[in-house]
C-alpha atoms as a PDB file:
ATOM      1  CA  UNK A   1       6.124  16.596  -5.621  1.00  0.00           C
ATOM      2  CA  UNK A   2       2.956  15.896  -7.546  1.00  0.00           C
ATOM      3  CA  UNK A   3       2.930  18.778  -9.466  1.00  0.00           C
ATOM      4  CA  UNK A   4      -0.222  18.984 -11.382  1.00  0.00           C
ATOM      5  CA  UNK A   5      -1.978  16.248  -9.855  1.00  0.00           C
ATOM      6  CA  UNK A   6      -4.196  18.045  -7.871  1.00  0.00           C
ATOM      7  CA  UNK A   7      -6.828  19.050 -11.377  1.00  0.00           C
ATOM      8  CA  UNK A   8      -8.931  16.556 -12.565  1.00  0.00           C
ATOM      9  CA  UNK A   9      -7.843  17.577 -16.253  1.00  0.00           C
ATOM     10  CA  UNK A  10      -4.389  16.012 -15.370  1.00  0.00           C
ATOM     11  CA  UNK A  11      -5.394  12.405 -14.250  1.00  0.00           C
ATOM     12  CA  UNK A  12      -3.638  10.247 -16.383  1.00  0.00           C
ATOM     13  CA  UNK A  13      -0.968  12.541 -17.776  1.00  0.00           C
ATOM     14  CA  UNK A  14       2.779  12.090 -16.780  1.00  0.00           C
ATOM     15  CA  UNK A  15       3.454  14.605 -13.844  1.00  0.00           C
ATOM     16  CA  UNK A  16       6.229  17.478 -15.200  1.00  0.00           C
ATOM     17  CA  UNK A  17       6.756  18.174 -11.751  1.00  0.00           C
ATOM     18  CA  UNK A  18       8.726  15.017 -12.076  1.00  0.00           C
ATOM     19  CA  UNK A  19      10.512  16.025 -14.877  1.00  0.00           C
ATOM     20  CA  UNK A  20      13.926  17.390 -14.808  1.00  0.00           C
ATOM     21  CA  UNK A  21      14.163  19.781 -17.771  1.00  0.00           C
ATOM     22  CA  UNK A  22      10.375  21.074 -19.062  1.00  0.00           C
ATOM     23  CA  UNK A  23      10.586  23.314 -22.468  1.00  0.00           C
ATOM     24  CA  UNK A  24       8.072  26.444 -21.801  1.00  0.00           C
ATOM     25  CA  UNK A  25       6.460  28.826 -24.094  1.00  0.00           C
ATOM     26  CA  UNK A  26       3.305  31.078 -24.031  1.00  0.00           C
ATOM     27  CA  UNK A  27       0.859  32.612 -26.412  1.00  0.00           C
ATOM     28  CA  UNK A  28      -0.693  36.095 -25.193  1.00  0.00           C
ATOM     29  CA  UNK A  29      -3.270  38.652 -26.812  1.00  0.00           C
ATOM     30  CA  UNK A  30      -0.914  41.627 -26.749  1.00  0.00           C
ATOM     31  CA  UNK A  31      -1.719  42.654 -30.598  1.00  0.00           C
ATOM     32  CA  UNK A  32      -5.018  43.285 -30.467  1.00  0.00           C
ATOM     33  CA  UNK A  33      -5.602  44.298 -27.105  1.00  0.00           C
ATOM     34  CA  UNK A  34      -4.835  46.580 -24.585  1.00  0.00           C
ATOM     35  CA  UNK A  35      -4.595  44.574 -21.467  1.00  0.00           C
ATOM     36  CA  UNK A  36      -2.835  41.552 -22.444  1.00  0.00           C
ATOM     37  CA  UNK A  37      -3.223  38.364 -21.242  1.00  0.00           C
ATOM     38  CA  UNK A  38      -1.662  34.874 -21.841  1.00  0.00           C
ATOM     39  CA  UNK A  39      -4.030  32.836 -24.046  1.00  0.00           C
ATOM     40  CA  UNK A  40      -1.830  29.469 -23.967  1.00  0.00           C
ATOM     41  CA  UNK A  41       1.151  28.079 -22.406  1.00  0.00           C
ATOM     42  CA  UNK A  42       2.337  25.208 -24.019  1.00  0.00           C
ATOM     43  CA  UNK A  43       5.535  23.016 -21.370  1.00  0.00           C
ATOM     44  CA  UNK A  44       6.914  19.966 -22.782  1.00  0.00           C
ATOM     45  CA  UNK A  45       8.962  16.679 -21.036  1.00  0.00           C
ATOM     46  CA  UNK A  46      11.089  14.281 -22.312  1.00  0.00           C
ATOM     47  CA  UNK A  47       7.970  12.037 -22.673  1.00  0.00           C
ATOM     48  CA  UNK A  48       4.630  14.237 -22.655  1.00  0.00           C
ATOM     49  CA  UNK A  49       2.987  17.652 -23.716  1.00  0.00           C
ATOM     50  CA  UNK A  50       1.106  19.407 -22.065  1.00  0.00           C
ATOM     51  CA  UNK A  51      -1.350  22.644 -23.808  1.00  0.00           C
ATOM     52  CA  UNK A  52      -2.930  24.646 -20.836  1.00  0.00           C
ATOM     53  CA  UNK A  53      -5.569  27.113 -21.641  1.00  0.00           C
ATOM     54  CA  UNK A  54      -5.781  29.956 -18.661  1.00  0.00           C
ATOM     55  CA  UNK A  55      -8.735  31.127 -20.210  1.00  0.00           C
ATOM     56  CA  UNK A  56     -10.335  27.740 -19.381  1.00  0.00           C
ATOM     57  CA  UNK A  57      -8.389  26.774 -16.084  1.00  0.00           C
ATOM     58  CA  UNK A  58      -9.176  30.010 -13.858  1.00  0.00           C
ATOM     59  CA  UNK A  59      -6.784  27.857 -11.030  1.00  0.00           C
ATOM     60  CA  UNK A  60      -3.181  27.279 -12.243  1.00  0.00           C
ATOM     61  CA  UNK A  61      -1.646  27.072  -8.340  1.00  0.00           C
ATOM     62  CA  UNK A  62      -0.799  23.913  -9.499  1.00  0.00           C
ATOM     63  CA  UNK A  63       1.789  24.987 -11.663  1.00  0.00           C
ATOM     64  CA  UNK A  64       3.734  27.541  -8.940  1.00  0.00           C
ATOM     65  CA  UNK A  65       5.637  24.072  -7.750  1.00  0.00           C
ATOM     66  CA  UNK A  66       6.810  23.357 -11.420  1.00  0.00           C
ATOM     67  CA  UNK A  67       8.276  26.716 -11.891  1.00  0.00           C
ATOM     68  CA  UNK A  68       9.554  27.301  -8.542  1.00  0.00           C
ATOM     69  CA  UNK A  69      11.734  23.984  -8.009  1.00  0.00           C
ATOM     70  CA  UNK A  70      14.955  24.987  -8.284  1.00  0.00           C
ATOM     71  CA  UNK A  71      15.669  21.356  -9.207  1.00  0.00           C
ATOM     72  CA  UNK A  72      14.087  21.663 -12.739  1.00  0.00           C
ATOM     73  CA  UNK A  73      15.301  23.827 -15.422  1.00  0.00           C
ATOM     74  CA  UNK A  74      13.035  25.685 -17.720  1.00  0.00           C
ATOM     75  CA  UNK A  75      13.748  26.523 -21.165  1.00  0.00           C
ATOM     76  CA  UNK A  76      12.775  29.443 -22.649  1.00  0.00           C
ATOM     77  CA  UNK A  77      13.314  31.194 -26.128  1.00  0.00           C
ATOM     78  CA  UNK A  78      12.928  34.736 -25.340  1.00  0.00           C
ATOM     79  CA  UNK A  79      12.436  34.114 -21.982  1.00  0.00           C
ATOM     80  CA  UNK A  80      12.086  38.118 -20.776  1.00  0.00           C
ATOM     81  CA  UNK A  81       7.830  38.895 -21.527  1.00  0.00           C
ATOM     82  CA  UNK A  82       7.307  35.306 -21.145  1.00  0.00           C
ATOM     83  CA  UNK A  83       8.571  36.014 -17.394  1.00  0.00           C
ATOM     84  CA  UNK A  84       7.056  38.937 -16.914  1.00  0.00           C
ATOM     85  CA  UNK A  85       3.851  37.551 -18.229  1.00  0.00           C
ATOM     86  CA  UNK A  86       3.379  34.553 -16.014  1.00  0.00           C
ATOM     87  CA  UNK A  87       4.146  36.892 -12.667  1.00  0.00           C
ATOM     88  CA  UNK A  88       1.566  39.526 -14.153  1.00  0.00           C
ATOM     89  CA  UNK A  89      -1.281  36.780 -14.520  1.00  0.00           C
ATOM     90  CA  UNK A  90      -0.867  34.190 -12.523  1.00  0.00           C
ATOM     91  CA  UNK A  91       1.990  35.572  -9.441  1.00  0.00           C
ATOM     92  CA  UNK A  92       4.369  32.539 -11.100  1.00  0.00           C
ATOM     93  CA  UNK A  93       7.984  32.737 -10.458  1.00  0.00           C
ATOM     94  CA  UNK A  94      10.614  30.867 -12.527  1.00  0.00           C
ATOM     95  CA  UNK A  95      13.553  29.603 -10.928  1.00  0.00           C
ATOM     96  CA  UNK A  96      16.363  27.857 -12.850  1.00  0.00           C
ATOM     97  CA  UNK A  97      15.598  29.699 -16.489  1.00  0.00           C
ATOM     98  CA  UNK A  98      17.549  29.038 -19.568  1.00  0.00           C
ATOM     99  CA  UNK A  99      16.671  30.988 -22.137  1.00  0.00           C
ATOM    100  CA  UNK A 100      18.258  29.425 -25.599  1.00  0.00           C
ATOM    101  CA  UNK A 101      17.630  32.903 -27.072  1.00  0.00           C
ATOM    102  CA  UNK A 102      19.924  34.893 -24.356  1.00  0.00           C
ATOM    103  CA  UNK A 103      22.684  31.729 -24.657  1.00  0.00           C
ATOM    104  CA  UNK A 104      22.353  32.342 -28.586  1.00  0.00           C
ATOM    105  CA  UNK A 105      23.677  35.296 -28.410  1.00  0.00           C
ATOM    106  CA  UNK A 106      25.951  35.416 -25.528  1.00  0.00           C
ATOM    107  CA  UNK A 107      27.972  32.894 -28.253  1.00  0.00           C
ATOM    108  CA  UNK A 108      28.095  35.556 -30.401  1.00  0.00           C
ATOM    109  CA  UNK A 109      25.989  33.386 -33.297  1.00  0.00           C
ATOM    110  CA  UNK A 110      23.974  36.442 -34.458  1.00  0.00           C
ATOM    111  CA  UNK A 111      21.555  34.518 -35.042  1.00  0.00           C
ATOM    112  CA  UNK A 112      19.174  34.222 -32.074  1.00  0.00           C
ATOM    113  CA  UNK A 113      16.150  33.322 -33.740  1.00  0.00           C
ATOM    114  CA  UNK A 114      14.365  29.792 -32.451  1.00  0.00           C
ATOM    115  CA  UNK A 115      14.931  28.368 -35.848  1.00  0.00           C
ATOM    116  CA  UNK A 116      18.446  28.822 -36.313  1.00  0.00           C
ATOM    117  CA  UNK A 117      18.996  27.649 -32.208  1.00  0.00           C
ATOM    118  CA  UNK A 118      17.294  24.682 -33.594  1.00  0.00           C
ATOM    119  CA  UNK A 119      19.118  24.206 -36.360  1.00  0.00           C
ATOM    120  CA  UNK A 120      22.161  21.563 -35.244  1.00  0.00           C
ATOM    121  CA  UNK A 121      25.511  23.019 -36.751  1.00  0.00           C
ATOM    122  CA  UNK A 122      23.950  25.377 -39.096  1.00  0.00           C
ATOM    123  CA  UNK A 123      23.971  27.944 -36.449  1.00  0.00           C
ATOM    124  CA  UNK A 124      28.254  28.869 -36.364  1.00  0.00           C
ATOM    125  CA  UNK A 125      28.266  28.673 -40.053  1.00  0.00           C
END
């Protein structure tokens, strides 16, 4: 798969097509306005970052293979209007989803904030 290869923008950037666990988040406009949109969405590798601006890039089909390989898990924090968001804007659909937030508190650590998940044994106590 050559995931986000096909853009110009991308040349010389690791592929996370290739990658076998991507961290995802997004920004969106919600506050202010009434038709949201996403503003950002940030996905991160083992060994590159990658910032995408929608507002920029009007064609993200290069991103449906990402999230739709089964073979990669995404990671999510709050993963629920982040979902919802990439179907609304851009007809994405995630397959394999973690969502650290949803596993946070499925362990019963009542604290499902990102900074406490991130937090290495601080989190039980």
């Amino acid at each position: 798969m050559n995931g986000l290869r096909p853009s110009r923008a991308w040349r010389g950037c690791p592929d996370p097509g290739q990658a076998e666990i991507i961290g995802v988040d997004l920004e969106a406009d919600s506050f202010y306005h009434y038709f949201e949109k996403v503003c950002l969405i940030q996905i991160a590798t083992e060994s590159a970052s990658y910032v995408i601006d929608p507002l920029a890039l009007k064609d993200l089909s290069a991103l449906h293979p990402v999230f739709s390989d089964p073979r990669i898990r995404k990671v999510f924090h709050g993963a629920d209007y982040d979902i919802r968001s990439l179907y609304r804007d851009f007809r994405i659909e995630v397959e394999n989803l973690f969502d650290t937030q949803s596993a946070s508190k499925f362990l019963g650590s009542g604290r499902a904030a990102w900074k406490h998940c991130c937090e290495v044994g601080s989190m039980w106590s």
